[in-house]
N, C-alpha and C. Protein backbone atom coordinates (compact mmCIF):
# COMPACT_ATOMS: atom_id res chain seq x y z
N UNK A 1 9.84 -51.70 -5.82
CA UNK A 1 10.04 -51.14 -4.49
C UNK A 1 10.80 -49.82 -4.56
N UNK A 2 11.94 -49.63 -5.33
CA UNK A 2 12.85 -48.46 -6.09
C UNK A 2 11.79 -47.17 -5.97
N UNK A 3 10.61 -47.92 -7.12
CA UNK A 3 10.03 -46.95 -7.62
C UNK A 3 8.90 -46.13 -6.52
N UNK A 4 8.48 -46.96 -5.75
CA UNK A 4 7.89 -46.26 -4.45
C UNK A 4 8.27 -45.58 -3.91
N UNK A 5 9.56 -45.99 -3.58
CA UNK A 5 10.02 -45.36 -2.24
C UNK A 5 10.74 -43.71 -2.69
N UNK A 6 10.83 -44.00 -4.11
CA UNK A 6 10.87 -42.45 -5.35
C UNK A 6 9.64 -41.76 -4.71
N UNK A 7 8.53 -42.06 -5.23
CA UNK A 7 7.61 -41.25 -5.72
C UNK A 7 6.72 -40.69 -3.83
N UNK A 8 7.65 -41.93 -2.70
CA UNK A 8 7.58 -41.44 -1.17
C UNK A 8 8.31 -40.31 -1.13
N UNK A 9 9.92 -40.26 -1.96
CA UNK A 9 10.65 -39.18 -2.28
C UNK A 9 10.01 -38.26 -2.14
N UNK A 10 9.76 -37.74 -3.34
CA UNK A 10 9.30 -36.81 -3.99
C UNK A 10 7.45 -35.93 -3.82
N UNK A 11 6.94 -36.80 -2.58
CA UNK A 11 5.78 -36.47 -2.10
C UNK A 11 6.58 -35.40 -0.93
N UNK A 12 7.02 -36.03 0.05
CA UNK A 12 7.29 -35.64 1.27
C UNK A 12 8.27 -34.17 1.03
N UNK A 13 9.32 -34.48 -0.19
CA UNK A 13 9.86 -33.07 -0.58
C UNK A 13 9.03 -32.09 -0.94
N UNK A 14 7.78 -32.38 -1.58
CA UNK A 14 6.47 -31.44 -2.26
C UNK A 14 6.03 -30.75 -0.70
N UNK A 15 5.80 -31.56 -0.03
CA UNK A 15 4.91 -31.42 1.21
C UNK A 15 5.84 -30.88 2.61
N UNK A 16 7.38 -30.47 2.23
CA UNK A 16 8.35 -29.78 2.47
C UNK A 16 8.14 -28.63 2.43
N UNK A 17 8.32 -28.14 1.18
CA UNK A 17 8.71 -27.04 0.49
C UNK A 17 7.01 -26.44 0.55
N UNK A 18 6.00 -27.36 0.41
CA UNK A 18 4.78 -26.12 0.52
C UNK A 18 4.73 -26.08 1.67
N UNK A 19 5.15 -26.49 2.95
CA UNK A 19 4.49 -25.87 4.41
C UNK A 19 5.47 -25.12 4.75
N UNK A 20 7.14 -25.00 4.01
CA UNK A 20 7.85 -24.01 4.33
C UNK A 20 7.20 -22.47 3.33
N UNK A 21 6.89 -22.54 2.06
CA UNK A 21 6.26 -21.17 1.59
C UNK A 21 4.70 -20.69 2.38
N UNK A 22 3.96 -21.61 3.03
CA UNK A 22 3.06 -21.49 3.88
C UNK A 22 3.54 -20.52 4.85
N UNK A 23 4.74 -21.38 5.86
CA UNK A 23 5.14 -20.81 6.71
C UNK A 23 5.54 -19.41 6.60
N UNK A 24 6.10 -19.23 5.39
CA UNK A 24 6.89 -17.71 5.37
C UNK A 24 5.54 -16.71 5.30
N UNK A 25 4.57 -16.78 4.36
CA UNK A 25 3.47 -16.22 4.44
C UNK A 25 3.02 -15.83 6.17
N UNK A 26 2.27 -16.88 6.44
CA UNK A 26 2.03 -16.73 8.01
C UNK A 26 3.14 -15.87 8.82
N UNK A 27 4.22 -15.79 8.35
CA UNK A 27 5.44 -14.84 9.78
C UNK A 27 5.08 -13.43 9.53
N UNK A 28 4.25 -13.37 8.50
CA UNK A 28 3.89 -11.86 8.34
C UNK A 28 2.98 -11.65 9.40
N UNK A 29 2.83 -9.94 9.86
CA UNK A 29 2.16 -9.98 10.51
C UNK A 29 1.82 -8.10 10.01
N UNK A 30 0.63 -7.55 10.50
CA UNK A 30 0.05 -6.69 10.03
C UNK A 30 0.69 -5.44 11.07
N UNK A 31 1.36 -5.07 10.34
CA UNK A 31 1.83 -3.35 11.38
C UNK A 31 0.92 -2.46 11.51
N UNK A 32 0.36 -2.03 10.60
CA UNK A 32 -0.80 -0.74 10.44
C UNK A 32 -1.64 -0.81 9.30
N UNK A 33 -2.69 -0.17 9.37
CA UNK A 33 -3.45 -0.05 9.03
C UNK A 33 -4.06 1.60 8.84
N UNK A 34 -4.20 1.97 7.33
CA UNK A 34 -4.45 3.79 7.26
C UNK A 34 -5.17 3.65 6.71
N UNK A 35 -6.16 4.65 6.56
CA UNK A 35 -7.29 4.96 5.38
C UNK A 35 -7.39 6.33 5.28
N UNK A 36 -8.02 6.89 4.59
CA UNK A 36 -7.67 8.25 3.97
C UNK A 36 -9.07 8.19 2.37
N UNK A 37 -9.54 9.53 2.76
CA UNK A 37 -10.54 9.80 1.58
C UNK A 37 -9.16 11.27 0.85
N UNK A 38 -8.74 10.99 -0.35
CA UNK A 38 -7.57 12.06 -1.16
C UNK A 38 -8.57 12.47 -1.89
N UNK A 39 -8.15 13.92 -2.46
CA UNK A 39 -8.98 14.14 -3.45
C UNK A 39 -7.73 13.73 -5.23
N UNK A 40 -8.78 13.79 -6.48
CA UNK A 40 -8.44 13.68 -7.32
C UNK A 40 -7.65 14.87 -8.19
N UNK A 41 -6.32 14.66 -8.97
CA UNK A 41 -6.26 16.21 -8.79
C UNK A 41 -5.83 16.08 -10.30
N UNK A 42 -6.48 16.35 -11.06
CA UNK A 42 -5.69 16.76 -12.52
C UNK A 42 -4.29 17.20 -12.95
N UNK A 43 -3.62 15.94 -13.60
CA UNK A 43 -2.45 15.84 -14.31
C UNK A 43 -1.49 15.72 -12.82
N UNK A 44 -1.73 15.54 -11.68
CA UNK A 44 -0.94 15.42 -10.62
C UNK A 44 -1.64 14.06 -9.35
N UNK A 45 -1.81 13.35 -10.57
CA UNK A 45 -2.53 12.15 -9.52
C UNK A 45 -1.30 11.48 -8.96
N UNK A 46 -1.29 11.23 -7.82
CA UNK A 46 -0.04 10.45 -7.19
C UNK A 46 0.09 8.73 -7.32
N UNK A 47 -1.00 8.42 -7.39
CA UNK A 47 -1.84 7.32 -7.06
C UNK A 47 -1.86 6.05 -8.82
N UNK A 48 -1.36 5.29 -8.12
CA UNK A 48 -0.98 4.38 -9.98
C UNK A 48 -2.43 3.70 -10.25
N UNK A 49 -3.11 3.62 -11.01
CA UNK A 49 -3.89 2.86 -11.48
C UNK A 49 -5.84 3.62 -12.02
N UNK A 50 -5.39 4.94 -11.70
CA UNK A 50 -6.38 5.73 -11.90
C UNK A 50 -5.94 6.52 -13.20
N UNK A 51 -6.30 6.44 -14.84
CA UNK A 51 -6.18 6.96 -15.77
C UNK A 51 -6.15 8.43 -16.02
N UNK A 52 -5.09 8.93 -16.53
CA UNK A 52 -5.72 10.57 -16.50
C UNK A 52 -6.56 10.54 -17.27
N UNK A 53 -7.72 11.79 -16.85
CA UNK A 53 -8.60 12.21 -17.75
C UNK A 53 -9.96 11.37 -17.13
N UNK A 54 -10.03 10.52 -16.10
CA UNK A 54 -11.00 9.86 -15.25
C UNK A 54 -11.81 10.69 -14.60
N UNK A 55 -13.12 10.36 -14.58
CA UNK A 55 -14.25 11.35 -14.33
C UNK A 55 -13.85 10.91 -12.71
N UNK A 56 -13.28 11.94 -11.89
CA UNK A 56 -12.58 11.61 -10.20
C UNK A 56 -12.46 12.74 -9.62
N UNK A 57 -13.40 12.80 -8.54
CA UNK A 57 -13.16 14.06 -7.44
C UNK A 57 -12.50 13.51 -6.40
N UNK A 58 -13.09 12.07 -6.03
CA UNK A 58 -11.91 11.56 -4.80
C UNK A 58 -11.26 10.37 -4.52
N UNK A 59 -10.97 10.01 -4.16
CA UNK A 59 -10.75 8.49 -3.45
C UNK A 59 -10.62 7.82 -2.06
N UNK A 60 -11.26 6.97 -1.47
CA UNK A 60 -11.23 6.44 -0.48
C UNK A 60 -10.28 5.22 -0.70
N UNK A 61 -8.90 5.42 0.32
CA UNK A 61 -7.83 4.60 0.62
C UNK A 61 -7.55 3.52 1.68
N UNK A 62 -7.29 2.54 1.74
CA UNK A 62 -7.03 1.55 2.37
C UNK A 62 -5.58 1.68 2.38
N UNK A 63 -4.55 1.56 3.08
CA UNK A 63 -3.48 1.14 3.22
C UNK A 63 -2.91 0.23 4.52
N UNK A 64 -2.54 -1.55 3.82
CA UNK A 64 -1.84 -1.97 5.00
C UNK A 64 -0.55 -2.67 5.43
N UNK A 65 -0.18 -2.46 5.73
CA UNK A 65 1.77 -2.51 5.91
C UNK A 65 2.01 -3.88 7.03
N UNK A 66 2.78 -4.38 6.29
CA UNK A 66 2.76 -6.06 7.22
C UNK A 66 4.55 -5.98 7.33
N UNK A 67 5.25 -6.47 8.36
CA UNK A 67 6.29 -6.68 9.27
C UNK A 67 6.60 -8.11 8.67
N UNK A 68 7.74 -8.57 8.76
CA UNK A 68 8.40 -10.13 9.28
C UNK A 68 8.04 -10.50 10.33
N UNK A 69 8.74 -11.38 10.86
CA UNK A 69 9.02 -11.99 12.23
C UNK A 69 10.04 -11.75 13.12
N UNK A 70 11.00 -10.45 12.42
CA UNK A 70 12.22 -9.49 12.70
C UNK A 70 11.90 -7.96 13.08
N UNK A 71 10.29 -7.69 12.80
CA UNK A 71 9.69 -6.72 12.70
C UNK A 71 10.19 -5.74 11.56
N UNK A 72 10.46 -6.07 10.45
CA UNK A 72 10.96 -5.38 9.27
C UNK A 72 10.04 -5.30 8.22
N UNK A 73 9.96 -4.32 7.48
CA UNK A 73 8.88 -4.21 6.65
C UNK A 73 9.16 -5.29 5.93
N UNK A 74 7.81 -5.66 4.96
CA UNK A 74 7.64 -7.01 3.85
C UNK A 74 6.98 -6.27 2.94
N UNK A 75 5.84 -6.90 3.06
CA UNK A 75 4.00 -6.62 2.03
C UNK A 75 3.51 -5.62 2.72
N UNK A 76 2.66 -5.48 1.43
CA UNK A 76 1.91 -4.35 2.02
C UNK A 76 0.78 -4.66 0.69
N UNK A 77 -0.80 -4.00 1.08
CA UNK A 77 -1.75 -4.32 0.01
C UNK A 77 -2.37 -2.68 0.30
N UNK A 78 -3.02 -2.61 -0.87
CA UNK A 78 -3.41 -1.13 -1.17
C UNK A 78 -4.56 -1.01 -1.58
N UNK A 79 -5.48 -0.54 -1.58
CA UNK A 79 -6.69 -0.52 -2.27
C UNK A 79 -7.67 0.67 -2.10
N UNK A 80 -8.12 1.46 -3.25
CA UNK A 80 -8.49 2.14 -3.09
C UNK A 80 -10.01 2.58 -3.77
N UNK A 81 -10.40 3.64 -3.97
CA UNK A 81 -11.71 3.25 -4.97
C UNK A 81 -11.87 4.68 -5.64
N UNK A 82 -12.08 5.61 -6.55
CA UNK A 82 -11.77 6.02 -7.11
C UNK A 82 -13.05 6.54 -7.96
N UNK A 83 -13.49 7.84 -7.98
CA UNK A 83 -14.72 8.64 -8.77
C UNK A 83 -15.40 9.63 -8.69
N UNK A 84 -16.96 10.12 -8.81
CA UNK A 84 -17.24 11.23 -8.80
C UNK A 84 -18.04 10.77 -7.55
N UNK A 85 -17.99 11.53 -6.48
CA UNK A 85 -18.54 11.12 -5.40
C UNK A 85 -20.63 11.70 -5.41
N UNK A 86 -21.28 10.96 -4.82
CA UNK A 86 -23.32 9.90 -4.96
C UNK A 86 -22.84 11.58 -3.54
N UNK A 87 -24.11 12.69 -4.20
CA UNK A 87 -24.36 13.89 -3.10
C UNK A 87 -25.17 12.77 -1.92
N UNK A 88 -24.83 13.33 -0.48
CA UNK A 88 -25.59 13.02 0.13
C UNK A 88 -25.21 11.76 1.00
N UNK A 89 -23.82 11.34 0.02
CA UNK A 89 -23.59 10.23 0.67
C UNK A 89 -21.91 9.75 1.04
N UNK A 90 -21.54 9.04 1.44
CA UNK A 90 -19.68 8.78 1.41
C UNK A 90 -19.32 7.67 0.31
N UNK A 91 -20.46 7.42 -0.58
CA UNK A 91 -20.32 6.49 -1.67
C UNK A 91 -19.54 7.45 -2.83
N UNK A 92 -19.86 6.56 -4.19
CA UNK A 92 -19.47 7.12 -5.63
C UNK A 92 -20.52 7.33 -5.99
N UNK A 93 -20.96 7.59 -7.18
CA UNK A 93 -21.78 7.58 -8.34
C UNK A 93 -21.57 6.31 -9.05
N UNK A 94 -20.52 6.11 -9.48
CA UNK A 94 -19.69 4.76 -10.36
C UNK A 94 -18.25 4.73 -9.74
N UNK A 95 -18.04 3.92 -8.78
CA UNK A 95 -16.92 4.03 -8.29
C UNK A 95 -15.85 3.00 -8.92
N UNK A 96 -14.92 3.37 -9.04
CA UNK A 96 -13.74 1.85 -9.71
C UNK A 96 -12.83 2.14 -8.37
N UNK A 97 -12.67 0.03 -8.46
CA UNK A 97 -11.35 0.04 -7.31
C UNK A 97 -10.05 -0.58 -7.92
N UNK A 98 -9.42 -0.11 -7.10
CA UNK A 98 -7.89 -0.54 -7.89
C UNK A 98 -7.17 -1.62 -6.62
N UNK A 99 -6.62 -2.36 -6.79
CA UNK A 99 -6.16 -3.40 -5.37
C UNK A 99 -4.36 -3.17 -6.21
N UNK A 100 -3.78 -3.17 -5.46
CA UNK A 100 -2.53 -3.77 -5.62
C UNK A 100 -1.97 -3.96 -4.18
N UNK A 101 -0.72 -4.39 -4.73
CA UNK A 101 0.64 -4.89 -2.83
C UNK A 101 1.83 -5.16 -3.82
N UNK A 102 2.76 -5.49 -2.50
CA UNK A 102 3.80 -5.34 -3.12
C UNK A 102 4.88 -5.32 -1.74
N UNK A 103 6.18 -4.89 -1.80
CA UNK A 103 7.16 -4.77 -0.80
C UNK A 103 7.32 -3.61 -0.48
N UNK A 104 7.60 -3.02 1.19
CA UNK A 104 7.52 -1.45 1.05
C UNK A 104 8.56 -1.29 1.74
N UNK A 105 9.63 -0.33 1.85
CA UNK A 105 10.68 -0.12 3.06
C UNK A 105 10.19 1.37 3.45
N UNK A 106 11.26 1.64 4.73
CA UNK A 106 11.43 2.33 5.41
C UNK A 106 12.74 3.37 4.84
N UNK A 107 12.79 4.72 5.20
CA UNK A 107 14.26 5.59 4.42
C UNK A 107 14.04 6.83 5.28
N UNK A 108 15.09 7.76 5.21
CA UNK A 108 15.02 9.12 5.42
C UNK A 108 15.21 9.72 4.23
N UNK A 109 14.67 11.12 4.68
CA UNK A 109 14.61 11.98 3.92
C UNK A 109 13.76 12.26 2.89
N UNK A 110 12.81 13.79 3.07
CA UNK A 110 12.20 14.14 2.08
C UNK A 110 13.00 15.39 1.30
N UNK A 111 12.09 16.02 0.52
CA UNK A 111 12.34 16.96 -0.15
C UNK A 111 13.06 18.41 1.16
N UNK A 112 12.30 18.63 2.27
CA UNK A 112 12.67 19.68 3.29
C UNK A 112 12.90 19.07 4.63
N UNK A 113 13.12 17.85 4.66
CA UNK A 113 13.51 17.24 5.63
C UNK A 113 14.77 15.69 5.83
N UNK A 114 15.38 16.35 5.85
CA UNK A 114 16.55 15.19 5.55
C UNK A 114 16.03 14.17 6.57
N UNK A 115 15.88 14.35 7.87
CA UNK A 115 16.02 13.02 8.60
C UNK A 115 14.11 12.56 9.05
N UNK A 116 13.71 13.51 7.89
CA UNK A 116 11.93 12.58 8.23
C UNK A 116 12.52 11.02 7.89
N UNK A 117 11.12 10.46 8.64
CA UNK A 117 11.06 9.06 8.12
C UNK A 117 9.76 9.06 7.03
N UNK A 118 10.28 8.40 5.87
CA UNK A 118 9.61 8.16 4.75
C UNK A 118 9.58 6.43 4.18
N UNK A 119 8.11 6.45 4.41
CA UNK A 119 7.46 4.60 4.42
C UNK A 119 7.02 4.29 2.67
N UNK A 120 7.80 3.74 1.65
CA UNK A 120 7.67 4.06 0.64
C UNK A 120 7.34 2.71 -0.06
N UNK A 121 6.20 2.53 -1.00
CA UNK A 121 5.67 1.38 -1.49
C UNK A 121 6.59 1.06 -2.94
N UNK A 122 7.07 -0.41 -3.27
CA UNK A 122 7.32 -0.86 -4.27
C UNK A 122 8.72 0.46 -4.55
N UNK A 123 9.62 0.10 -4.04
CA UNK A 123 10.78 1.24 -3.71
C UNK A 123 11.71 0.61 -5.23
N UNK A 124 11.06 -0.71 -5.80
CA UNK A 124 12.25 -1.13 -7.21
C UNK A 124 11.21 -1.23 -7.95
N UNK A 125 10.33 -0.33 -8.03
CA UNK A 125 9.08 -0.19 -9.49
C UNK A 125 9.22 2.14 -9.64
N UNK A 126 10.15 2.35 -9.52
CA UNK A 126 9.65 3.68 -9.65
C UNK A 126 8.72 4.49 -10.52
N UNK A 127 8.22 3.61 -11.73
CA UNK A 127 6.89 3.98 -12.34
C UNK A 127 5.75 4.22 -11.23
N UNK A 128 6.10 3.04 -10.33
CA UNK A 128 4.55 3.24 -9.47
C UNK A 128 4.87 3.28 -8.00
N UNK A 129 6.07 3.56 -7.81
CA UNK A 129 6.32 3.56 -5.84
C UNK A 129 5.69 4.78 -5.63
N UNK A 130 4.87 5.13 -4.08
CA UNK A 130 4.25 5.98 -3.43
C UNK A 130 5.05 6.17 -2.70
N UNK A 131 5.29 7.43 -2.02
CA UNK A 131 5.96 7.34 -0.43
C UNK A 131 5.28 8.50 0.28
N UNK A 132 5.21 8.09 1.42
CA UNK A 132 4.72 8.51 2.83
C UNK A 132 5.84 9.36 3.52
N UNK A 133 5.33 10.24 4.08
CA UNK A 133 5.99 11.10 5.21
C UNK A 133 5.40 10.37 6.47
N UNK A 134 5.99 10.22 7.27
CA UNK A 134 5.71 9.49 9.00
C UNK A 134 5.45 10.81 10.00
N UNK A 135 4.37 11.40 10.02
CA UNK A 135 4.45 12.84 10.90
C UNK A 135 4.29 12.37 12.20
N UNK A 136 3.38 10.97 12.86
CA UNK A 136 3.53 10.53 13.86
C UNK A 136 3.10 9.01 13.67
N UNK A 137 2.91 8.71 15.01
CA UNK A 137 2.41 6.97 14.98
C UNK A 137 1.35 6.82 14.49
N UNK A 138 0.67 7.69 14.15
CA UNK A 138 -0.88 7.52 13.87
C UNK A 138 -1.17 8.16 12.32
N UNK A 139 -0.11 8.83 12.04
CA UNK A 139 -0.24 9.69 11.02
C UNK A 139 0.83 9.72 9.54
N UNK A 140 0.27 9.02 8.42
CA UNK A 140 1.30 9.56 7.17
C UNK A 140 0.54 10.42 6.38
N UNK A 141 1.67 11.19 5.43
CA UNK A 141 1.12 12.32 4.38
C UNK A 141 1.58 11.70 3.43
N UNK A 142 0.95 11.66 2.50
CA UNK A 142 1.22 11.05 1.00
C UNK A 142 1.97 12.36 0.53
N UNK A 143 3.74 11.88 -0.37
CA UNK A 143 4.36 12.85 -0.92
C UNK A 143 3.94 12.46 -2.54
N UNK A 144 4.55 13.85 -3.02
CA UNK A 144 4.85 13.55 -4.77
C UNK A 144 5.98 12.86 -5.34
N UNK A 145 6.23 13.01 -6.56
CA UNK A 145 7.52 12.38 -7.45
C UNK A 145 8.92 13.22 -6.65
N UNK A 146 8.63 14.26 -6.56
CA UNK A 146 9.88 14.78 -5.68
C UNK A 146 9.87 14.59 -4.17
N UNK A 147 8.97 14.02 -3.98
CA UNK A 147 9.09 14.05 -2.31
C UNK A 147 8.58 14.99 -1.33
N UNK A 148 7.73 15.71 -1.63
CA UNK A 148 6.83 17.16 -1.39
C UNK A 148 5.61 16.38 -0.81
N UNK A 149 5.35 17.43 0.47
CA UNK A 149 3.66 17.30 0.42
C UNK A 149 2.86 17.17 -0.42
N UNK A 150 1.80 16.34 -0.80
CA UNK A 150 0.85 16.65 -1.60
C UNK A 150 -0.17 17.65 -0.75
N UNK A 151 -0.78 18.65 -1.18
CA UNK A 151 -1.41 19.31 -1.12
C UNK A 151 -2.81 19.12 -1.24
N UNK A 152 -3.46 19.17 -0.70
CA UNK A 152 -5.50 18.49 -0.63
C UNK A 152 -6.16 19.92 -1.07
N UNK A 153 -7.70 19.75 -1.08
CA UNK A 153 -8.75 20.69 -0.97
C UNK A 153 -9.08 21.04 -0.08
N UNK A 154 -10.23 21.98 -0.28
CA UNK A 154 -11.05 21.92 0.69
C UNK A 154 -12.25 20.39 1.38
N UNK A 155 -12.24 20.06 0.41
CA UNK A 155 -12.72 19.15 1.00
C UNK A 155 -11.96 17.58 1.71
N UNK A 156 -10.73 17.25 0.99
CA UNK A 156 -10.02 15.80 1.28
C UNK A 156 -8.59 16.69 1.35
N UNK A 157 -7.72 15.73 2.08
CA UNK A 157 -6.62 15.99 2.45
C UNK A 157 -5.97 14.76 1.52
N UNK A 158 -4.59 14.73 1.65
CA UNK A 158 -3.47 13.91 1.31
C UNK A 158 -3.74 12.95 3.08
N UNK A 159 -3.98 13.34 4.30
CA UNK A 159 -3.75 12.72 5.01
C UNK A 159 -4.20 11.07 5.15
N UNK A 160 -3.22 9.86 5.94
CA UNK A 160 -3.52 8.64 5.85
C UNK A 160 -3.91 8.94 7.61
N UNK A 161 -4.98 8.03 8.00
CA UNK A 161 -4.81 7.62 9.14
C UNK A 161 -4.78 6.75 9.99
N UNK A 162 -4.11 6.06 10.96
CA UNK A 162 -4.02 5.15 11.25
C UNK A 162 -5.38 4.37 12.16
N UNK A 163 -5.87 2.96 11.54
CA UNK A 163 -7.16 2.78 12.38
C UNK A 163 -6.61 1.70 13.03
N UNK A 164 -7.07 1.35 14.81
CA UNK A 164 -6.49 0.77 15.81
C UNK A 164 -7.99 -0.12 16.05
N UNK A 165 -7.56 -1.11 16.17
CA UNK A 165 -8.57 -2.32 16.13
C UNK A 165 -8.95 -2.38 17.83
């Protein structure tokens, strides 16, 4: 009887603890949503997971930024795709995608702006954190390692934009 009412234990604690890590998942909730076609830029790629020396004129970006239940940043997932862009079309030729996420905060200050707001991914990996300039509600600019505009072509910008469901 000991031994049952153990192994009743030790179910109901299992079945605890997974609908509380359930729960924390679910309190997320999705803040925004950006996308952005960047171009590729030799020896100054901003972007982690694209090799230098990759046959890449552009990339089409996904970015999406998820809140608590405090409205404070959490997660965020990234995904982008990455190559020599198919004439004629908004595809690749051979496109590679890269997925990552991770935790993102909120900060001031860029490189020429002390009190911008800057939305910055994986802020305790500095091999691979990105950060954003906030120019409006609808609008981030992807900065560099110093905190600078990135600079686009003629054809793609650094700009993210925000898409409203």
């Amino acid at each position: 009887m000991k031994f049952s009412g153990l192994i009743l234990l030790l179910i109901g604690s299992f079945a605890v603890s997974n609908s509380s890590s359930q729960t924390a998942k679910s309190s997320q909730k999705e803040f925004a949503k950006f996308i952005a076609a960047t171009p590729c830029l030799k020896g100054s790629q901003p972007l982690p997971g694209i090799p230098s020396g990759s046959d890449c004129n552009f990339t089409k970006c996904e970015l999406i930024l998820y809140v608590n239940d405090r409205n404070e940043p959490a997660n965020y997932k990234f995904e982008y795709t990455y190559g020599i862009s198919q004439p004629g079309t908004q595809g690749f030729k051979d496109g590679k995608k890269v997925s990552t996420g991770g935790k993102w905060k909120i900060s001031k200050g860029s490189k020429t702006n002390s009190s911008a707001v800057i939305y910055q991914l994986d802020p305790d990996k500095p091999d691979r954190s990105i950060s954003f300039i906030k120019l409006s509600e609808g609008i981030l600019h992807l900065l560099d390692n110093e905190k600078r505009l990135m600079i686009g072509t003629a054809g793609f910008s650094f700009t993210f934009n925000r898409v409203t469901k």
